[in-house]
PDB file of N, CA and C in Angstrom:
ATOM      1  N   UNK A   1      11.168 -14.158  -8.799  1.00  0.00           N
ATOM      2  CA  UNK A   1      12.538 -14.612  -8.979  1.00  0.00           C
ATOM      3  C   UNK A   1      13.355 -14.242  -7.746  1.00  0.00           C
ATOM      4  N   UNK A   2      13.964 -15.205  -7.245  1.00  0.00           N
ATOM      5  CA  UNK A   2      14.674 -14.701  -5.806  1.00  0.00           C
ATOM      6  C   UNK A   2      16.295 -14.390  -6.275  1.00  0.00           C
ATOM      7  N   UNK A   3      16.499 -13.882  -5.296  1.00  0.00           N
ATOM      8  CA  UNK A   3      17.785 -13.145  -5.293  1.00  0.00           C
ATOM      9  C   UNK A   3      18.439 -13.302  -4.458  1.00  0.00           C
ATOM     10  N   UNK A   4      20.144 -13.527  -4.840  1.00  0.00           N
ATOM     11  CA  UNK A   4      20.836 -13.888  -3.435  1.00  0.00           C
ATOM     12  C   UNK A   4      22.128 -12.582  -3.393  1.00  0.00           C
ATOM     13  N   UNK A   5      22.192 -11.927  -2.052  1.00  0.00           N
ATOM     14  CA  UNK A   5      23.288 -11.169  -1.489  1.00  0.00           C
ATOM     15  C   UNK A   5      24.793 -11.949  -2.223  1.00  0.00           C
ATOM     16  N   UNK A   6      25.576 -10.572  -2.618  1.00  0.00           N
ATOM     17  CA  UNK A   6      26.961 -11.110  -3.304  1.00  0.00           C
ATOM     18  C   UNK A   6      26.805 -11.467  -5.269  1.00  0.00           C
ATOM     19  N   UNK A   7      25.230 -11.957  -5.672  1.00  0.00           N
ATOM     20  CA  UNK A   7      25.440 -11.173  -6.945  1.00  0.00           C
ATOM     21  C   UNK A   7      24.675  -9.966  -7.125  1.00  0.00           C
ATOM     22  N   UNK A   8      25.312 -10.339  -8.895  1.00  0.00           N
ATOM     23  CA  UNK A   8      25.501  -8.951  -9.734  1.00  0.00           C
ATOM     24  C   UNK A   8      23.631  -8.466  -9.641  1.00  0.00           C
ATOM     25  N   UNK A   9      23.001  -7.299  -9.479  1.00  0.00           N
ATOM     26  CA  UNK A   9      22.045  -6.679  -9.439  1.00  0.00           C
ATOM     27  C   UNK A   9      21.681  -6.752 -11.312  1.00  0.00           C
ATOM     28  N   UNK A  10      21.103  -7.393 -11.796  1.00  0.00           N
ATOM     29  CA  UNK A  10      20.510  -7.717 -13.223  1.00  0.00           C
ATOM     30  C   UNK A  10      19.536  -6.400 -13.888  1.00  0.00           C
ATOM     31  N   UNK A  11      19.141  -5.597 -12.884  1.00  0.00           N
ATOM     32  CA  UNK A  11      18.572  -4.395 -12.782  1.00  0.00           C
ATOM     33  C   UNK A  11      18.441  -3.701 -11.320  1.00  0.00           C
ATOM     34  N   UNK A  12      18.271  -2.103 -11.918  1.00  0.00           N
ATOM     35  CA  UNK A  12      18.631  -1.322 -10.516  1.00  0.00           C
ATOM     36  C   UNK A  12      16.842  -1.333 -10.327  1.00  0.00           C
ATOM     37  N   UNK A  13      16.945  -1.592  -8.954  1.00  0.00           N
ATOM     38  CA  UNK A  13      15.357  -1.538  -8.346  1.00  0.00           C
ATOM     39  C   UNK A  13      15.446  -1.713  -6.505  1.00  0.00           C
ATOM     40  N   UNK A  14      14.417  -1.849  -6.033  1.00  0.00           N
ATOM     41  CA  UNK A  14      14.271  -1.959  -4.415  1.00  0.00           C
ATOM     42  C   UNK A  14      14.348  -3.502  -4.718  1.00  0.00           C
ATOM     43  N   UNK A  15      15.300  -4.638  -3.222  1.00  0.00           N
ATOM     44  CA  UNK A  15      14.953  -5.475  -3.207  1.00  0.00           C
ATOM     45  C   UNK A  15      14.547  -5.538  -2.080  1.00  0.00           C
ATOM     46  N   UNK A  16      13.815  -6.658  -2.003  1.00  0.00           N
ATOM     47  CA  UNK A  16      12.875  -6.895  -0.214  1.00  0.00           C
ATOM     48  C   UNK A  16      13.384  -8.305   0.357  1.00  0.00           C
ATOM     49  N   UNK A  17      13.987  -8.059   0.548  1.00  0.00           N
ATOM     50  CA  UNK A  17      14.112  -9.359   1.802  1.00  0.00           C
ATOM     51  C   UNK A  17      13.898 -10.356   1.955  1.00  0.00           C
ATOM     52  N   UNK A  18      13.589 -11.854   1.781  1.00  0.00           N
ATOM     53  CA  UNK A  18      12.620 -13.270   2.120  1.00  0.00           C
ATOM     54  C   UNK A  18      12.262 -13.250   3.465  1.00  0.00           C
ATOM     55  N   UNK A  19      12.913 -12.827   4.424  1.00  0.00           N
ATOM     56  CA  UNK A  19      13.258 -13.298   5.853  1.00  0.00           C
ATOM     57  C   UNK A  19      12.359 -12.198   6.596  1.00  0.00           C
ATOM     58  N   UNK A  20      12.550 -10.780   6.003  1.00  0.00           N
ATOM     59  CA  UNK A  20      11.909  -9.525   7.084  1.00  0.00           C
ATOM     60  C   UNK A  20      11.344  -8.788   6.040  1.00  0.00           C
ATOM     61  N   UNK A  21      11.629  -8.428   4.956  1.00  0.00           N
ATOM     62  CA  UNK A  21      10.762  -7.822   4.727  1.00  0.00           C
ATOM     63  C   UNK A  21      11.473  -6.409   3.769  1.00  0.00           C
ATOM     64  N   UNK A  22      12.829  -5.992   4.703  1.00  0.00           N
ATOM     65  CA  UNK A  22      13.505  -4.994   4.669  1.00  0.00           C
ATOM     66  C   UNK A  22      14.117  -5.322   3.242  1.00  0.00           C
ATOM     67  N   UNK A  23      13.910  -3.039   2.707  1.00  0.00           N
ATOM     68  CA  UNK A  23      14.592  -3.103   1.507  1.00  0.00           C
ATOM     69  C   UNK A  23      15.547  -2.605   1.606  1.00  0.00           C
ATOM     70  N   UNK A  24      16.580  -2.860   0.276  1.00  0.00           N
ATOM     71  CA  UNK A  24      17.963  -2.507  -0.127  1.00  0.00           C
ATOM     72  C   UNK A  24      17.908  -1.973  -1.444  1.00  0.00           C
ATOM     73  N   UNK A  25      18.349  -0.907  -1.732  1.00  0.00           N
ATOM     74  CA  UNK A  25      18.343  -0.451  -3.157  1.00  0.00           C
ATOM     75  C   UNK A  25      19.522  -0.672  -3.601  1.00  0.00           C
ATOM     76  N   UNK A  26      19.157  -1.320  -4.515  1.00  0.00           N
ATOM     77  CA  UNK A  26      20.762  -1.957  -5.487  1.00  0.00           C
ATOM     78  C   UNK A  26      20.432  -1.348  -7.267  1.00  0.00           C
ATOM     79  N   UNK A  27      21.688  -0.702  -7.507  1.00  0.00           N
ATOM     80  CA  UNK A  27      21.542  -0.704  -9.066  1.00  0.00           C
ATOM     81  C   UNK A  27      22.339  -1.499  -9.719  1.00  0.00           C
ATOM     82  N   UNK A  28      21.893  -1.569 -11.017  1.00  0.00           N
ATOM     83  CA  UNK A  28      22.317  -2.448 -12.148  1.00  0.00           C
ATOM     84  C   UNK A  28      23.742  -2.590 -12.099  1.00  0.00           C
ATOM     85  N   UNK A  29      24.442  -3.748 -11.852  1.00  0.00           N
ATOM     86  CA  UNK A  29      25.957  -4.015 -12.051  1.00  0.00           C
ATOM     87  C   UNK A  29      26.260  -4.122 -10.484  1.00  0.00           C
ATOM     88  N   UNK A  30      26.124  -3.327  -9.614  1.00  0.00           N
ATOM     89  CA  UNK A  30      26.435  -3.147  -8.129  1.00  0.00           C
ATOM     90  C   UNK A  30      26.228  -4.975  -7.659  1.00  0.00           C
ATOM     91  N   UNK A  31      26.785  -5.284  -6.687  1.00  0.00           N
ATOM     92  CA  UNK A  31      26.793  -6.476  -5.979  1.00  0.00           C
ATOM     93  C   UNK A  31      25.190  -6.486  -5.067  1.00  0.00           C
ATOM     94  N   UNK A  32      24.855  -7.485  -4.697  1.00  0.00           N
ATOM     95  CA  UNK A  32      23.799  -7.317  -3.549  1.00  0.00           C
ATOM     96  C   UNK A  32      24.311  -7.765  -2.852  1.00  0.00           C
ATOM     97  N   UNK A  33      23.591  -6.172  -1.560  1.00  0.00           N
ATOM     98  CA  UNK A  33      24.348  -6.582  -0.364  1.00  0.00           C
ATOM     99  C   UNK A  33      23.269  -7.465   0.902  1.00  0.00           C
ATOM    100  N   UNK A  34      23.588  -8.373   1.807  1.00  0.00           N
ATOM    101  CA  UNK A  34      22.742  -8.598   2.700  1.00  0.00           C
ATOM    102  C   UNK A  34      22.128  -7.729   2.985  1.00  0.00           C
ATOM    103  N   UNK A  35      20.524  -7.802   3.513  1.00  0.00           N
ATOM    104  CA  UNK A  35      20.070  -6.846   4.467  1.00  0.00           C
ATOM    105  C   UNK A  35      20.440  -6.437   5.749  1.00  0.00           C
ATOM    106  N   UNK A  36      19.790  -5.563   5.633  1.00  0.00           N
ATOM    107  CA  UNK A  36      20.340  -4.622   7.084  1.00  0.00           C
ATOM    108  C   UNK A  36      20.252  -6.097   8.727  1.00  0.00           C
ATOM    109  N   UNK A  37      19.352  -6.856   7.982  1.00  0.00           N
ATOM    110  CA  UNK A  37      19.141  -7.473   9.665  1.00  0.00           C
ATOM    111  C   UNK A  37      20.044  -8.827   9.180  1.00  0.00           C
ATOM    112  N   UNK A  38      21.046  -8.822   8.235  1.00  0.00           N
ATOM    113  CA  UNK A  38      22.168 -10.286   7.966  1.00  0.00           C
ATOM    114  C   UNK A  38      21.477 -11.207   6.759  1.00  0.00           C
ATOM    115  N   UNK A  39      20.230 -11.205   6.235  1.00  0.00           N
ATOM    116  CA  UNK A  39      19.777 -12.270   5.864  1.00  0.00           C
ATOM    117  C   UNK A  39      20.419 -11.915   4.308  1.00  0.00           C
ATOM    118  N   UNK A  40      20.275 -12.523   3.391  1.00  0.00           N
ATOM    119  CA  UNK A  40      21.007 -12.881   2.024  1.00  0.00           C
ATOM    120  C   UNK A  40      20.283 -13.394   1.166  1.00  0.00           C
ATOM    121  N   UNK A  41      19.236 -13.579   1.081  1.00  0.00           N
ATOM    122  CA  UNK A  41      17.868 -13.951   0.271  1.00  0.00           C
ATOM    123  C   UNK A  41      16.968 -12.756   0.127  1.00  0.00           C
ATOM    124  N   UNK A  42      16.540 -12.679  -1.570  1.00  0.00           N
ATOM    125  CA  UNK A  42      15.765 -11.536  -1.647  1.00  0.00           C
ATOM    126  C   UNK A  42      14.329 -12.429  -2.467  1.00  0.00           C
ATOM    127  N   UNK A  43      13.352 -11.824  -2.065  1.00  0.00           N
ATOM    128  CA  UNK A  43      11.684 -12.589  -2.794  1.00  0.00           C
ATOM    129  C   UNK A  43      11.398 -11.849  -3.814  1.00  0.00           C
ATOM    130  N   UNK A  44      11.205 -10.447  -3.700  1.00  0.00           N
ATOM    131  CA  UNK A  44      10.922  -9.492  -4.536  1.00  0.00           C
ATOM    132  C   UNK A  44      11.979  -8.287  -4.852  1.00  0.00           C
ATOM    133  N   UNK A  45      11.547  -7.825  -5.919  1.00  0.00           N
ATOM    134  CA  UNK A  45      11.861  -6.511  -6.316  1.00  0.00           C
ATOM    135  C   UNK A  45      10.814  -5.355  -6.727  1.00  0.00           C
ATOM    136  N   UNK A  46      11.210  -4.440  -6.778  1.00  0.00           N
ATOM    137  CA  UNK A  46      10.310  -3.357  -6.857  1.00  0.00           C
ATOM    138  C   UNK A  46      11.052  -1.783  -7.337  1.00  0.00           C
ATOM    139  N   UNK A  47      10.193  -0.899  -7.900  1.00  0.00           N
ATOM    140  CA  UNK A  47      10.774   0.103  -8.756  1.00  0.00           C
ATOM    141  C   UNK A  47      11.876  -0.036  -9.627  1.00  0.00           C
ATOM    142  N   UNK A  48      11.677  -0.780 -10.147  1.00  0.00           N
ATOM    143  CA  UNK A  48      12.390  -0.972 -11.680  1.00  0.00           C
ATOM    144  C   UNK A  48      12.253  -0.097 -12.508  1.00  0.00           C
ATOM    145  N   UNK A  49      13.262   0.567 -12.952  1.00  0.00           N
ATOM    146  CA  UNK A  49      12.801   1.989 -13.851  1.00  0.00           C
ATOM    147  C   UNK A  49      12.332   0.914 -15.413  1.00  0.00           C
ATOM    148  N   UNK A  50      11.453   1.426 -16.191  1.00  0.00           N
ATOM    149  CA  UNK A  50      11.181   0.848 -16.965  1.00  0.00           C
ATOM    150  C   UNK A  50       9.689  -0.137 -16.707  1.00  0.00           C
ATOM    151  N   UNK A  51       9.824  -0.511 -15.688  1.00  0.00           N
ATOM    152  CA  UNK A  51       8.759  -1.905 -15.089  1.00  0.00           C
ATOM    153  C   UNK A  51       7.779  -1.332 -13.961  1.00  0.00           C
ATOM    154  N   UNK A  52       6.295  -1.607 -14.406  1.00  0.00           N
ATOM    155  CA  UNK A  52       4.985  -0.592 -13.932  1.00  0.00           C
ATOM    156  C   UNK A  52       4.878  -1.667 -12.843  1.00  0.00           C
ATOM    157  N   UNK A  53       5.976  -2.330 -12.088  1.00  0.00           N
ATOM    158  CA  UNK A  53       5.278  -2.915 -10.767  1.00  0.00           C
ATOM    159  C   UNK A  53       6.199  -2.154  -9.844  1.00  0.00           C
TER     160      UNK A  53
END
């Protein structure tokens, strides 16, 4: 499920990037912010409390 910079974080977890790669840790309710290198598209997530991926 991709993710775009500016919304609401649906759960707190690592997101990764589409573009580089680079993560951002966002929690639940918080906005997503672009990554560090500008891009605004996220591919994955990761450490989801609750979720064994």
């Amino acid at each position: 499920m991709a993710a775009h910079a500016g919304e609401k974080a649906q759960k707190t977890g690592d997101f990764y990037c589409a573009k580089c790669d680079e993560k951002v840790h966002v929690t639940v309710g918080d906005k997503i912010p672009k990554c560090p290198n500008g891009h605004s598209e996220y591919e994955t997530r990761r450490n989801e409390p609750g979720n064994k991926s």
